[in-house]
PDB file of N, CA and C in Angstrom:
ATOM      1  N   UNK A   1      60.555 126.269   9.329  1.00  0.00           N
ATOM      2  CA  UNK A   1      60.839 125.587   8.082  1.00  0.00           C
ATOM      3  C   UNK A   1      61.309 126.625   7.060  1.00  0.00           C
ATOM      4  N   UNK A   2      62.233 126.305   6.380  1.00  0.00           N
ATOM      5  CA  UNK A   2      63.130 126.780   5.467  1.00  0.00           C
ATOM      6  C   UNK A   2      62.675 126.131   4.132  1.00  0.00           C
ATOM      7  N   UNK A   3      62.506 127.511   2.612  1.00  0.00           N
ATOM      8  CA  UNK A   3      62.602 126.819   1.207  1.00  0.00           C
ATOM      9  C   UNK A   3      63.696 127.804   0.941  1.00  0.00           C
ATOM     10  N   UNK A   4      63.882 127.247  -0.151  1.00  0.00           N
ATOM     11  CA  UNK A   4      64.907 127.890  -0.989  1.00  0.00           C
ATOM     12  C   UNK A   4      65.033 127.127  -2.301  1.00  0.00           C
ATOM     13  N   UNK A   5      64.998 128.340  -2.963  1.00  0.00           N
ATOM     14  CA  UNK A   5      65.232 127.368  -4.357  1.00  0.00           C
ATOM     15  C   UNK A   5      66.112 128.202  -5.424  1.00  0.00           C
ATOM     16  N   UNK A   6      66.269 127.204  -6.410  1.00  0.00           N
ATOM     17  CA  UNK A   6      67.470 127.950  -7.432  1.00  0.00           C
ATOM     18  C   UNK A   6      67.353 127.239  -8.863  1.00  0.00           C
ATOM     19  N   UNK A   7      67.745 128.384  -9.468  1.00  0.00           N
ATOM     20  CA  UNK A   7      67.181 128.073 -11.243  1.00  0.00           C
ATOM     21  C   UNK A   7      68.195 128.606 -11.901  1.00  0.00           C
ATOM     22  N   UNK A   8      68.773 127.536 -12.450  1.00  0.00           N
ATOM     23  CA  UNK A   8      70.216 127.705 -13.303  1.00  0.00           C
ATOM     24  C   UNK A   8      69.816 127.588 -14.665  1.00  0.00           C
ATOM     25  N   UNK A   9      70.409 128.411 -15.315  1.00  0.00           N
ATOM     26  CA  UNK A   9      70.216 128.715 -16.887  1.00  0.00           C
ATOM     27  C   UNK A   9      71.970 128.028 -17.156  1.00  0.00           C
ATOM     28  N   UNK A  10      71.406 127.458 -18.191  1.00  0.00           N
ATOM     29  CA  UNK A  10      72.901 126.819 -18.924  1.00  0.00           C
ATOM     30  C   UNK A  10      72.750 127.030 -20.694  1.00  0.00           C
ATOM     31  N   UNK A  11      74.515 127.084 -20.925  1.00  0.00           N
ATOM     32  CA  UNK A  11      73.929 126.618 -22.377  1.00  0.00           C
ATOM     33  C   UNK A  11      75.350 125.642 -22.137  1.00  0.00           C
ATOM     34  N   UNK A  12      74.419 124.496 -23.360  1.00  0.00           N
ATOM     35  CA  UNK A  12      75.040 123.514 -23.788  1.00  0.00           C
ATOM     36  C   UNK A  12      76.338 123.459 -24.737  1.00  0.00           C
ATOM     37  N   UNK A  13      76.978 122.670 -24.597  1.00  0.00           N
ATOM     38  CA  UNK A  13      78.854 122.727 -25.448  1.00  0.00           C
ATOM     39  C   UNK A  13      77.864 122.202 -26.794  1.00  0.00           C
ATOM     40  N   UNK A  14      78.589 121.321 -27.338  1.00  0.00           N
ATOM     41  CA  UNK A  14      78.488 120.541 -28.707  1.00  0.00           C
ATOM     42  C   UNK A  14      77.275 119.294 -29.086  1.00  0.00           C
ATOM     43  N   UNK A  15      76.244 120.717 -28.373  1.00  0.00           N
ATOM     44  CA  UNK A  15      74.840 119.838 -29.418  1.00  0.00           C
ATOM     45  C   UNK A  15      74.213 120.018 -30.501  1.00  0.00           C
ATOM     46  N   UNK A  16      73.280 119.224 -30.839  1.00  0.00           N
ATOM     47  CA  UNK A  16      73.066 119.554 -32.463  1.00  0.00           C
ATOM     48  C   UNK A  16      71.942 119.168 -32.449  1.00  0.00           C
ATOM     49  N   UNK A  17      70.823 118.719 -31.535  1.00  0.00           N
ATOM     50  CA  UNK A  17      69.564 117.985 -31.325  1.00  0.00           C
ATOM     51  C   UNK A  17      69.178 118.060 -30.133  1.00  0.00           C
ATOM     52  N   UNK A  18      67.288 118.291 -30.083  1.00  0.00           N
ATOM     53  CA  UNK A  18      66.886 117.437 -28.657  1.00  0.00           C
ATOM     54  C   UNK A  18      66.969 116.846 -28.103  1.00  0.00           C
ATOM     55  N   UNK A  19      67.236 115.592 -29.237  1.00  0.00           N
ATOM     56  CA  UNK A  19      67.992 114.448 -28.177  1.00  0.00           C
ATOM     57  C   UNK A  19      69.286 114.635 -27.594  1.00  0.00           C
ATOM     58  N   UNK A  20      70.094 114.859 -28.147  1.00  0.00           N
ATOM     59  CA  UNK A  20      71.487 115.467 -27.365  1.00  0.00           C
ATOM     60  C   UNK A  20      71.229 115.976 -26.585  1.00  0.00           C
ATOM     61  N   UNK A  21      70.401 116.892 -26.240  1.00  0.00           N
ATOM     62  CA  UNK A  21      70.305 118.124 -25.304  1.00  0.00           C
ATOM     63  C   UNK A  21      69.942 117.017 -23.934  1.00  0.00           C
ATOM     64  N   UNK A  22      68.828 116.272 -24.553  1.00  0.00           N
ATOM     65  CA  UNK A  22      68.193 115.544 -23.262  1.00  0.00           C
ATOM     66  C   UNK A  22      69.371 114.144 -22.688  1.00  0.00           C
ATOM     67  N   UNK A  23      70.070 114.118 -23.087  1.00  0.00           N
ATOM     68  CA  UNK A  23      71.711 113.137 -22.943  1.00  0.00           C
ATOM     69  C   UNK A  23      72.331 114.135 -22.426  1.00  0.00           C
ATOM     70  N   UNK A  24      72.623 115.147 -22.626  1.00  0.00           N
ATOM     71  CA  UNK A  24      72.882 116.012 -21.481  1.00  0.00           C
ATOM     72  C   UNK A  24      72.164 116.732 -19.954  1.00  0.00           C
ATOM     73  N   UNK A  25      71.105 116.790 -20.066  1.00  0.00           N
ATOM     74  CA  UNK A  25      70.290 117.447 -18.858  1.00  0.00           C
ATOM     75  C   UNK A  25      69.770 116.162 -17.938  1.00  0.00           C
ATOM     76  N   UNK A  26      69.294 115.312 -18.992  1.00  0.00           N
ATOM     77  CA  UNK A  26      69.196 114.359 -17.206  1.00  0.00           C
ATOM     78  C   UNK A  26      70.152 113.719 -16.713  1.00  0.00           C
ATOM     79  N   UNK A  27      70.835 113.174 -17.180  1.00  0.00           N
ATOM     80  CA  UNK A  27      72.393 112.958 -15.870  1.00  0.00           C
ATOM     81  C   UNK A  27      72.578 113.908 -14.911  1.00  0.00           C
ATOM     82  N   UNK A  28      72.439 115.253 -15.576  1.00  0.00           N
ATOM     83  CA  UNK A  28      72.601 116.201 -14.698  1.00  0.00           C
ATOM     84  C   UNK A  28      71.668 116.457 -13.234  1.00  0.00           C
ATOM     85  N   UNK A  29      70.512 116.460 -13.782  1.00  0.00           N
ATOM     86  CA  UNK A  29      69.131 116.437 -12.803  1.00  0.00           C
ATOM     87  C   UNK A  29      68.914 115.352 -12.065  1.00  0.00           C
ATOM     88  N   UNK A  30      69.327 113.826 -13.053  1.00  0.00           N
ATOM     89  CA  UNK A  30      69.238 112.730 -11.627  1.00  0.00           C
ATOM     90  C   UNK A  30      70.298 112.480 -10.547  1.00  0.00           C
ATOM     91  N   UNK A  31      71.303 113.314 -10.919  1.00  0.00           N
ATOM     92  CA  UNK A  31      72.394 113.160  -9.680  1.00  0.00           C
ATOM     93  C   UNK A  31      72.543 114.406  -8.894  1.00  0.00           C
ATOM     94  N   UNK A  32      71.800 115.230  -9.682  1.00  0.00           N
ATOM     95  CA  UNK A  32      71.210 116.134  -8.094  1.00  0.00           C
ATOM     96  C   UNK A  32      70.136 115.910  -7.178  1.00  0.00           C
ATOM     97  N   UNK A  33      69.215 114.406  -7.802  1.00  0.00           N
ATOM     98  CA  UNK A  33      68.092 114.050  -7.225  1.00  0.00           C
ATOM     99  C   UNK A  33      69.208 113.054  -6.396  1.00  0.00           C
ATOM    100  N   UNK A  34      69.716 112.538  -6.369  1.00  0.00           N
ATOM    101  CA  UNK A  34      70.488 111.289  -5.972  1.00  0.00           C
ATOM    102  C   UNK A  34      71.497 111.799  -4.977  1.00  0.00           C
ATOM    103  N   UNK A  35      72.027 112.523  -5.740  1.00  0.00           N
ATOM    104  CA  UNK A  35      73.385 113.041  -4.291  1.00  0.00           C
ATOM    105  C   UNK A  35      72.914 114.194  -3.542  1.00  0.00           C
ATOM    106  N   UNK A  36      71.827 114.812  -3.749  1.00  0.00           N
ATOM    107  CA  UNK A  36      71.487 115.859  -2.914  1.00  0.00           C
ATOM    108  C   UNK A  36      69.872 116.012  -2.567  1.00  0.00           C
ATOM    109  N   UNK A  37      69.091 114.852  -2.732  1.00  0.00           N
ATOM    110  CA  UNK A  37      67.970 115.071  -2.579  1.00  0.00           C
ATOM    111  C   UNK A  37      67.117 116.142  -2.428  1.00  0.00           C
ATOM    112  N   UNK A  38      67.297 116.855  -3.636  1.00  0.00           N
ATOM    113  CA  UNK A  38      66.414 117.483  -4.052  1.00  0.00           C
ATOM    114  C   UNK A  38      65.219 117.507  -5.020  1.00  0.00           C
ATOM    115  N   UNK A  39      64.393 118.428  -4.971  1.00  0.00           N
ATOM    116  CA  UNK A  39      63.574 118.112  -5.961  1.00  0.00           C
ATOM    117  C   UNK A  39      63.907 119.268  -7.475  1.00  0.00           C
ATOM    118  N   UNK A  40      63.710 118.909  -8.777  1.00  0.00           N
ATOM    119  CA  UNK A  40      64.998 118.930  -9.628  1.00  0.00           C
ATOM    120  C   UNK A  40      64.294 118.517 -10.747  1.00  0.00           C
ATOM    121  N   UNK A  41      64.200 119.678 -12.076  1.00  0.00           N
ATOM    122  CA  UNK A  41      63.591 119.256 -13.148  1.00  0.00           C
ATOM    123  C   UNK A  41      64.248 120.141 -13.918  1.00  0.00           C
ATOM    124  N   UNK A  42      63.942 120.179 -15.221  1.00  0.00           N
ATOM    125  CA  UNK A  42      63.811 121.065 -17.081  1.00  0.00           C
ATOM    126  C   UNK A  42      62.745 121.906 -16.361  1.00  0.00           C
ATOM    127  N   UNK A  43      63.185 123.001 -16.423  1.00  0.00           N
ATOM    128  CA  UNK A  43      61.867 123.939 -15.911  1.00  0.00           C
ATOM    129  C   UNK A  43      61.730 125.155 -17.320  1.00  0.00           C
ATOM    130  N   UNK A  44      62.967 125.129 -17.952  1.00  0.00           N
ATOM    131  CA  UNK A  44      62.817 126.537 -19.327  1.00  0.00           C
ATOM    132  C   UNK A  44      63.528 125.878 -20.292  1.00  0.00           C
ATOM    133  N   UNK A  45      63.271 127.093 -21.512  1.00  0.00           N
ATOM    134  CA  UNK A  45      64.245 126.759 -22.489  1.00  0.00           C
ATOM    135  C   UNK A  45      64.307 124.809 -23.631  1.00  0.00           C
ATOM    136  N   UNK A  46      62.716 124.499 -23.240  1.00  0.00           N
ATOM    137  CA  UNK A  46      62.821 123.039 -23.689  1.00  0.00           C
ATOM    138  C   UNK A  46      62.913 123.032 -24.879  1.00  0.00           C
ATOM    139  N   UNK A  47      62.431 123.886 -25.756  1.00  0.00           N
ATOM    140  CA  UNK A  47      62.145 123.957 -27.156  1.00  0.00           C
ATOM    141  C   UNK A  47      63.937 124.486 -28.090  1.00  0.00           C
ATOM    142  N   UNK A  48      64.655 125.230 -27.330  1.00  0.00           N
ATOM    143  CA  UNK A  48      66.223 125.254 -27.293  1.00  0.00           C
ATOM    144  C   UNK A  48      67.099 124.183 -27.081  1.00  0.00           C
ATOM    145  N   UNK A  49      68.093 123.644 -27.999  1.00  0.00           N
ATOM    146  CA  UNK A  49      68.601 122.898 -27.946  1.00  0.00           C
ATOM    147  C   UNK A  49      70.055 123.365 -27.407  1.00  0.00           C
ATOM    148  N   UNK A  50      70.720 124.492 -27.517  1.00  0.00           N
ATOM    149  CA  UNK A  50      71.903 125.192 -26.562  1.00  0.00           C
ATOM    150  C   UNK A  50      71.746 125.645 -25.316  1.00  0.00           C
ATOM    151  N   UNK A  51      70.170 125.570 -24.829  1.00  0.00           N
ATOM    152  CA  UNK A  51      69.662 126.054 -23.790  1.00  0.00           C
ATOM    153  C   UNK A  51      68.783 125.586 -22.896  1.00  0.00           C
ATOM    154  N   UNK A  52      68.929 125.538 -21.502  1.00  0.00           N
ATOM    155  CA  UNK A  52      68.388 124.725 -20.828  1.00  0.00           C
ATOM    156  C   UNK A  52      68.580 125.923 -19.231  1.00  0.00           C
ATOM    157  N   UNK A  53      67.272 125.472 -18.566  1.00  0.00           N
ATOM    158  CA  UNK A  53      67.108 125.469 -17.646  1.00  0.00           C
ATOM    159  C   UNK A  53      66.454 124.918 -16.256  1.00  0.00           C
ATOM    160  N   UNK A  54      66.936 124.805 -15.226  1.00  0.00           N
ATOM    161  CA  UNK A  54      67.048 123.856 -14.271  1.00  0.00           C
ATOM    162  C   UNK A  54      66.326 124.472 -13.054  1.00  0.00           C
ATOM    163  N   UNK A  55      65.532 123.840 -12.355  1.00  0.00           N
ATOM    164  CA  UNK A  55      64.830 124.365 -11.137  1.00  0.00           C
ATOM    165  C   UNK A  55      64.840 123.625 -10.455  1.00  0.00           C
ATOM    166  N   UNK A  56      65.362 123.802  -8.768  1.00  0.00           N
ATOM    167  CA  UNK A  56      65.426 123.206  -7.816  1.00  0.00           C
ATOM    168  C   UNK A  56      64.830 123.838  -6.811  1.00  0.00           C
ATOM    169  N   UNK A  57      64.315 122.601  -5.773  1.00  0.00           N
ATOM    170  CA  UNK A  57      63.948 123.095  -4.466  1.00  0.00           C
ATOM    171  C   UNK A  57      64.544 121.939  -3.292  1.00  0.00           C
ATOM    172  N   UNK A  58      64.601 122.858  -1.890  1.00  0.00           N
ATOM    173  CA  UNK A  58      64.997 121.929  -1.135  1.00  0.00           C
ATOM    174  C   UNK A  58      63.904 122.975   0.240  1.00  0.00           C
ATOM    175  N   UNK A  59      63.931 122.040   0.865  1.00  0.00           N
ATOM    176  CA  UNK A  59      63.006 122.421   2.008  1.00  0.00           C
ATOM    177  C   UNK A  59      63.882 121.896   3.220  1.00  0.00           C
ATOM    178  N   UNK A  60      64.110 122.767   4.169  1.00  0.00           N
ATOM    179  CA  UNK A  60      65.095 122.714   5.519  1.00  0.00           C
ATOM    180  C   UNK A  60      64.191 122.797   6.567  1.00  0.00           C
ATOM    181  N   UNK A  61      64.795 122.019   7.927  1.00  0.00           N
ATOM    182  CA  UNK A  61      64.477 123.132   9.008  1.00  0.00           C
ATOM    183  C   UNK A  61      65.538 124.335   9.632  1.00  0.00           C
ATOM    184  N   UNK A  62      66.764 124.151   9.013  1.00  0.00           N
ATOM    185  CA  UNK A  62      68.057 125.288   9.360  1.00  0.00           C
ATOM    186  C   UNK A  62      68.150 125.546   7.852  1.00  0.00           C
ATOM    187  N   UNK A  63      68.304 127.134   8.320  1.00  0.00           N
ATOM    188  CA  UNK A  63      68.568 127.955   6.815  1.00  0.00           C
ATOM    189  C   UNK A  63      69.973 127.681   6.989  1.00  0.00           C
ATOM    190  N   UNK A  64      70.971 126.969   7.323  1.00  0.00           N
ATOM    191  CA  UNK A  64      72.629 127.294   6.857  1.00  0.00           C
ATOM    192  C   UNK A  64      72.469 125.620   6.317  1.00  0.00           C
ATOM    193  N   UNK A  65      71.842 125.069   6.737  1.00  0.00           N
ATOM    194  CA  UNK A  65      71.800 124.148   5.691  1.00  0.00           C
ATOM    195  C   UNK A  65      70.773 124.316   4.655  1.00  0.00           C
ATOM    196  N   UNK A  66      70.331 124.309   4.649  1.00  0.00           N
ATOM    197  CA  UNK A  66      69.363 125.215   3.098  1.00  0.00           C
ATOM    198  C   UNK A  66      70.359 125.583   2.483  1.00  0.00           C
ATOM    199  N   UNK A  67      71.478 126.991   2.560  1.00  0.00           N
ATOM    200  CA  UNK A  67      72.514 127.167   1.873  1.00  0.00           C
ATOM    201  C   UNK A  67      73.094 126.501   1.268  1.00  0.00           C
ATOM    202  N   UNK A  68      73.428 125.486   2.093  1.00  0.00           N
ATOM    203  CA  UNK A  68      74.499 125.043   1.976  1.00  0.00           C
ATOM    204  C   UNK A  68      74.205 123.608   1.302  1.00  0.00           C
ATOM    205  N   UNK A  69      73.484 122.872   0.767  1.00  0.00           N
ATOM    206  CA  UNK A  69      72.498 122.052  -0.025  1.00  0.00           C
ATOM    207  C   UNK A  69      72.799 122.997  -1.067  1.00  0.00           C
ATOM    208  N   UNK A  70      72.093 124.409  -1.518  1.00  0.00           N
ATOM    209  CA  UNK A  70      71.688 125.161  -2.546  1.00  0.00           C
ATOM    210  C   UNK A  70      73.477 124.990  -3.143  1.00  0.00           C
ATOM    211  N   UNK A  71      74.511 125.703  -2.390  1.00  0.00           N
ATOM    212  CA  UNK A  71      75.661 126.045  -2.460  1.00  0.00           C
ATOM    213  C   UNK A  71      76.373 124.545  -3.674  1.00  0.00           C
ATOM    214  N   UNK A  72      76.634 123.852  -2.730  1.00  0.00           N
ATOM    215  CA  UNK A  72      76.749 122.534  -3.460  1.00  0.00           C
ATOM    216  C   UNK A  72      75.953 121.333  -4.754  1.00  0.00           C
ATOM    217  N   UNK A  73      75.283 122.216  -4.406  1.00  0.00           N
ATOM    218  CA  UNK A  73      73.891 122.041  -5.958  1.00  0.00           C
ATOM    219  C   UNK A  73      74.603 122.648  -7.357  1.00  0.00           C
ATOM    220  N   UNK A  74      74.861 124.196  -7.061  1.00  0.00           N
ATOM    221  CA  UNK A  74      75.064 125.446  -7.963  1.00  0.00           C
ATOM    222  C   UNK A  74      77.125 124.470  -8.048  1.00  0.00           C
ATOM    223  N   UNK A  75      77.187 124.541  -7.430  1.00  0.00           N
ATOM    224  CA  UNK A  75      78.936 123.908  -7.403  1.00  0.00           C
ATOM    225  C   UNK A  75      79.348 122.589  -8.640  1.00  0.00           C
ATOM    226  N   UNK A  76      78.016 121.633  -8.186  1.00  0.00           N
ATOM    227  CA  UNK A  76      78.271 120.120  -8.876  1.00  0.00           C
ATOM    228  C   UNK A  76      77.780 120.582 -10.587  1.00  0.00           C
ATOM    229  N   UNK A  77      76.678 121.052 -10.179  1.00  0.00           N
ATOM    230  CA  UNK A  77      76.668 122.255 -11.903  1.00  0.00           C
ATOM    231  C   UNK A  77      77.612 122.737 -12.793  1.00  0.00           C
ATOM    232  N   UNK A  78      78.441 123.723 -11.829  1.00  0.00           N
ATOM    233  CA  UNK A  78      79.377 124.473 -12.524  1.00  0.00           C
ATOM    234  C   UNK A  78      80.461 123.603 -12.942  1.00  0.00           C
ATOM    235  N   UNK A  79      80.518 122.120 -12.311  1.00  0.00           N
ATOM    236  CA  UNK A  79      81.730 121.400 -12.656  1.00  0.00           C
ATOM    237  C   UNK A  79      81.680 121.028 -13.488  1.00  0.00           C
ATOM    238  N   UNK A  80      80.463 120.499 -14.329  1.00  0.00           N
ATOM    239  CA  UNK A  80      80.176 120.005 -15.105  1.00  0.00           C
ATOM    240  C   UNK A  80      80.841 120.288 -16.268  1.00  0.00           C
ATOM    241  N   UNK A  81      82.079 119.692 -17.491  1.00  0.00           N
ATOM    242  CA  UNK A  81      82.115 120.370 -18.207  1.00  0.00           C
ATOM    243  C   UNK A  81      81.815 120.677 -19.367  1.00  0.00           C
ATOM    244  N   UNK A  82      80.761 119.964 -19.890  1.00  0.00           N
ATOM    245  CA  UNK A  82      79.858 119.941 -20.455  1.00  0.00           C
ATOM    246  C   UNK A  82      79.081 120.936 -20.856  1.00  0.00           C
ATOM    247  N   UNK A  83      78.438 121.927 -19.950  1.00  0.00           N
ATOM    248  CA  UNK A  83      78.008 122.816 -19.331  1.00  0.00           C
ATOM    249  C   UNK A  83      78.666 124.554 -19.140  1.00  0.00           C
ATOM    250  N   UNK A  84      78.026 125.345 -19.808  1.00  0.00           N
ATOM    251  CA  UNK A  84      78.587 126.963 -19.182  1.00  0.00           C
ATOM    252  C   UNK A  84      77.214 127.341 -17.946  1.00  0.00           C
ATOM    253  N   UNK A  85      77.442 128.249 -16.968  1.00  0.00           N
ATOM    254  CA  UNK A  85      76.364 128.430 -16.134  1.00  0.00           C
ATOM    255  C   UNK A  85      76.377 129.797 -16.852  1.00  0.00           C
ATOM    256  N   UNK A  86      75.201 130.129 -17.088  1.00  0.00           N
ATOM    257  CA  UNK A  86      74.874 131.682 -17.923  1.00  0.00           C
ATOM    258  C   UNK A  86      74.559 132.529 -16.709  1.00  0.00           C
ATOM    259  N   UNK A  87      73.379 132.004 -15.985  1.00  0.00           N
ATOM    260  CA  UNK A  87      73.284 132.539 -14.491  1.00  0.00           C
ATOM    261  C   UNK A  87      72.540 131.761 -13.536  1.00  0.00           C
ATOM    262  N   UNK A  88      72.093 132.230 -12.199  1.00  0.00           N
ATOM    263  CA  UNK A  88      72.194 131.451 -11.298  1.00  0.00           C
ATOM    264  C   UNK A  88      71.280 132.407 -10.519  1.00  0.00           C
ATOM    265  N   UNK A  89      69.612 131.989 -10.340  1.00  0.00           N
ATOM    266  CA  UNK A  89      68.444 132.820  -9.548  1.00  0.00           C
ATOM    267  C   UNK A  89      68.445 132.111  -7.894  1.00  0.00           C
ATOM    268  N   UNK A  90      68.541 132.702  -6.990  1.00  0.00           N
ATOM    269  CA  UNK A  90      68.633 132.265  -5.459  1.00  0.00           C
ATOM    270  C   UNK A  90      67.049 132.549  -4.739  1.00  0.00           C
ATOM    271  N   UNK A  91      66.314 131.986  -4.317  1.00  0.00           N
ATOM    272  CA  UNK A  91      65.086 132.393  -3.454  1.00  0.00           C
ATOM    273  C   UNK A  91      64.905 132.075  -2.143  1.00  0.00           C
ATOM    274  N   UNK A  92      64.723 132.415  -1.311  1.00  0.00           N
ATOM    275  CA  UNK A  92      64.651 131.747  -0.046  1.00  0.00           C
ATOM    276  C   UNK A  92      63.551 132.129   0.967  1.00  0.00           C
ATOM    277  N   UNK A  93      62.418 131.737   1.250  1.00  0.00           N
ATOM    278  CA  UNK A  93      61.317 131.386   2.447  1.00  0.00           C
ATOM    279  C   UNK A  93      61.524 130.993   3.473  1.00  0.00           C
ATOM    280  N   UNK A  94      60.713 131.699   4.530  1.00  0.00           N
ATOM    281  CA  UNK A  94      61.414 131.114   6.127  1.00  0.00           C
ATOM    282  C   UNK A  94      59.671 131.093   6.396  1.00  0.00           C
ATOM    283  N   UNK A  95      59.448 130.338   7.294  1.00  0.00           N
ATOM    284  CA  UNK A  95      58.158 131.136   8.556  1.00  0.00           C
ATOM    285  C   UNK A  95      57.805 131.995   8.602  1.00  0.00           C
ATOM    286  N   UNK A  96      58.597 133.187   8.484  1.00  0.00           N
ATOM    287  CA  UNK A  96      58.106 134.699   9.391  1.00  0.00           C
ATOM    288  C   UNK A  96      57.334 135.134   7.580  1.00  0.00           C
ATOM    289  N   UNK A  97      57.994 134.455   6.518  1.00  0.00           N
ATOM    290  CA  UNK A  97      56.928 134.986   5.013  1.00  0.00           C
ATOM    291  C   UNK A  97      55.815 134.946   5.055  1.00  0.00           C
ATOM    292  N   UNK A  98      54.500 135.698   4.485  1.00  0.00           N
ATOM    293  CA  UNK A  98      53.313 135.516   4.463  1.00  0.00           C
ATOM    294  C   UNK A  98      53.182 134.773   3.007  1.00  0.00           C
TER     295      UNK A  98
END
């Protein structure tokens, strides 16, 4: 069994409020729950309204799909244009980890 997970830092285009911020981040988070079944939240940055960050996990039994889930996660993100990606943290767990 395969984890891997990834935590995208963004900042936001033309907000001016929490609420804006949150009209922006969950569309984002429920259609990575939806088209990529993952698990997918606001993990930083809540109290920032230009700033947001995103934590995902996906659990495999093949690490090239693990990637490749992660890959297309970090992708549907960056399209967004809404959205700048500031950066982009990669982790990955196999079996053989203690």
């Amino acid at each position: 069994m395969y984890v891997g997970t990834l935590s995208i830092d963004l900042l936001l285009g033309d907000v001016r409020s929490l609420k804006e911020k949150r009209s922006v981040v969950r569309p984002i988070v429920a259609e990575l729950q939806r088209k990529y079944a993952v698990s997918v939240a606001e993990v930083g940055e809540q109290d920032l309204y230009r700033r947001a960050r995103i934590g995902l996990a996906v659990v495999s039994g093949d690490a090239g799909h693990l990637t490749d889930v992660l890959d297309r996660c970090e992708r549907m993100v960056a399209a967004r244009p809404e959205v700048e990606l500031l950066s982009v943290r990669r982790q990955y767990h196999g079996d053989h980890d203690d």
